[in-house]
Protein backbone atom coordinates (compact mmCIF):
# COMPACT_ATOMS: atom_id res chain seq x y z
CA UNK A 1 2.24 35.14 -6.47
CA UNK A 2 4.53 34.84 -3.49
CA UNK A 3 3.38 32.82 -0.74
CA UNK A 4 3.55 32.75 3.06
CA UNK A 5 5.91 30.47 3.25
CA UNK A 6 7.78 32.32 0.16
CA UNK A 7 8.21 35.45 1.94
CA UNK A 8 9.61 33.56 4.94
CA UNK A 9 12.11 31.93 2.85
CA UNK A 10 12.76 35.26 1.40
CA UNK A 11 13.27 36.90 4.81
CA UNK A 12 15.50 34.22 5.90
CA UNK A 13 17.70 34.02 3.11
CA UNK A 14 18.06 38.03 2.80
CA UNK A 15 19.18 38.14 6.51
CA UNK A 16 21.43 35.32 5.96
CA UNK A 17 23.11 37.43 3.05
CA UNK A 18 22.21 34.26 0.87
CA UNK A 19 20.98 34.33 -3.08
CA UNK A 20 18.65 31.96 -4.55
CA UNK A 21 21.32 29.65 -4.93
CA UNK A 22 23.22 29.10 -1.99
CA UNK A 23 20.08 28.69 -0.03
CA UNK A 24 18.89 25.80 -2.75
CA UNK A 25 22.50 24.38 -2.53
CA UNK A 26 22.00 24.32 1.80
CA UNK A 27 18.83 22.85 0.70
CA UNK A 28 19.86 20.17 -1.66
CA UNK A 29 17.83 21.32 -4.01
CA UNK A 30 17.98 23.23 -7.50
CA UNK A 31 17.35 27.05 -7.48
CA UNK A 32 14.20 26.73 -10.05
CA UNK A 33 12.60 24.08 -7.08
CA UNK A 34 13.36 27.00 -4.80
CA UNK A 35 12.13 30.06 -6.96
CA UNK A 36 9.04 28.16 -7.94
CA UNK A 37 8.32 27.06 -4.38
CA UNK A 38 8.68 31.16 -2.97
CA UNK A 39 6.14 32.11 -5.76
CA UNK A 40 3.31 29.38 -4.93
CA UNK A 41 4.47 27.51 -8.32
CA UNK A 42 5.49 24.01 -6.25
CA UNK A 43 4.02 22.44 -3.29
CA UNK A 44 7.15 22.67 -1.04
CA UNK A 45 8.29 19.63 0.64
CA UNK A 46 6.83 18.67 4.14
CA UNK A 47 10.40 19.30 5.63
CA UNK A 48 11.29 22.71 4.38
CA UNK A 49 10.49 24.63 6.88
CA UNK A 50 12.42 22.13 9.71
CA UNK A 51 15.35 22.21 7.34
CA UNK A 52 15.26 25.53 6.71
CA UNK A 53 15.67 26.60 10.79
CA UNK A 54 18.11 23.77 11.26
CA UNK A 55 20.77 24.96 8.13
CA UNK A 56 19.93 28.82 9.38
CA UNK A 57 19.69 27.56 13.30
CA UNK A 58 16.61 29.76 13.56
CA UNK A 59 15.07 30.47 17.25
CA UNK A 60 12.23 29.06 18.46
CA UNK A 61 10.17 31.98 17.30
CA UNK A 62 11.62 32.01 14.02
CA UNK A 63 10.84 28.33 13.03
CA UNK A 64 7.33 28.62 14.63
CA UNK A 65 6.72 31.16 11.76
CA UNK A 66 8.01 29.46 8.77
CA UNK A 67 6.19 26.31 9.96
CA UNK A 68 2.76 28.72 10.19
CA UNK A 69 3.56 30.02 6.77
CA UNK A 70 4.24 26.13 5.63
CA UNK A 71 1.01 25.44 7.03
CA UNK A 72 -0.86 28.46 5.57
CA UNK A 73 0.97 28.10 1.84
CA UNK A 74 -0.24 24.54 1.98
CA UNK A 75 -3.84 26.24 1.95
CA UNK A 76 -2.87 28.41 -0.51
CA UNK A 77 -3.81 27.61 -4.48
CA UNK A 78 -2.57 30.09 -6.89
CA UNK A 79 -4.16 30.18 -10.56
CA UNK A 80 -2.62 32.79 -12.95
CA UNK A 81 -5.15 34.14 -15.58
CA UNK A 82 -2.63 35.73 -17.33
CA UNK A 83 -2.55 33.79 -20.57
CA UNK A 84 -5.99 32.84 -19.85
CA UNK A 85 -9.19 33.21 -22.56
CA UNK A 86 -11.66 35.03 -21.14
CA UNK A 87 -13.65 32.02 -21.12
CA UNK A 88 -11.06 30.67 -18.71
CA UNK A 89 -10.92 33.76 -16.62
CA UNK A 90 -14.67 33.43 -15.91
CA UNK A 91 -14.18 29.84 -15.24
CA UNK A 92 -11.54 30.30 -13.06
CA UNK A 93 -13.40 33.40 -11.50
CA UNK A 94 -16.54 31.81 -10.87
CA UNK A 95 -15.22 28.69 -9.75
CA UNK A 96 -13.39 30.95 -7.51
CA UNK A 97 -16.25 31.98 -6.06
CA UNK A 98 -18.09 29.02 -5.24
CA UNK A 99 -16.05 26.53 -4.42
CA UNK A 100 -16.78 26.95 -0.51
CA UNK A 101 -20.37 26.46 -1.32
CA UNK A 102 -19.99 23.75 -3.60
CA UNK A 103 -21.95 20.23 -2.77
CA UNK A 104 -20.69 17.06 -2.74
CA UNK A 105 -22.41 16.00 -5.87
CA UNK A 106 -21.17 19.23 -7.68
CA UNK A 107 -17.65 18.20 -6.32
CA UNK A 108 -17.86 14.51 -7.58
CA UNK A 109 -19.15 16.00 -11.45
CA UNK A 110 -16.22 18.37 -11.61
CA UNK A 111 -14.26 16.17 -11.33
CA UNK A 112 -15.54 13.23 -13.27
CA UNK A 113 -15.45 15.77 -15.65
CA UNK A 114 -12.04 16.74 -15.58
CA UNK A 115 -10.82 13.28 -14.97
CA UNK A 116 -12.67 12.21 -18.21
CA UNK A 117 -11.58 15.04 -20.13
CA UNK A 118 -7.71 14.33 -19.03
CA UNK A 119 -8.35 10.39 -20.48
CA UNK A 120 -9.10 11.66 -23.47
């Protein structure tokens, strides 16, 4: 799924007549950092978006919205259920669901639980 921050990339690179790959090679990084970054597949680095508006000398308008979409994306978790069981799916959905709500305690056995599992 393409984040905030994705589409702003997008945007930028589009008006900039750029592909996927000259905007990664501005970037100094590869195109599959890049592609995975625009879909919400990478954390993107914490100096993208300042990059970004320096290499395309963005206006002061235009950087304040890529670093609001930075900001946002950071908030952002993605899980694709696509090759999910439906076991999964109603974990994921559920969890989904709840995690705002969750208490501490529930938050500290989730993850001992998925830290144990991980050791194993």
């Amino acid at each position: 799924m393409i984040t905030s921050l994705g589409k702003q990339l997008r945007m930028v690179r589009l008006n900039s007549g750029d592909l996927l790959k000259d905007m990664a090679k501005k970037l100094e990084i590869t195109p599959a950092y890049l592609s995975s970054i625009e879909n919400g597949k990478r954390t993107p680095p914490q100096n993208i978006a300042n990059r970004v508006a320096e290499i395309y000398h963005l206006s002061q308008l235009e950087k304040d919205a890529l670093l609001d979409s930075f900001r946002l994306t950071l908030s952002e978790v993605t899980i694709s259920l696509n090759d999910a069981s439906s076991r999964q799916k109603e974990l994921g959905l559920v969890f989904a669901r709840r995690f705002n709500n969750l208490t501490e305690d529930e938050i500290t056995r989730i993850l001992s639980t998925l830290n144990h599992s991980r050791e194993e």
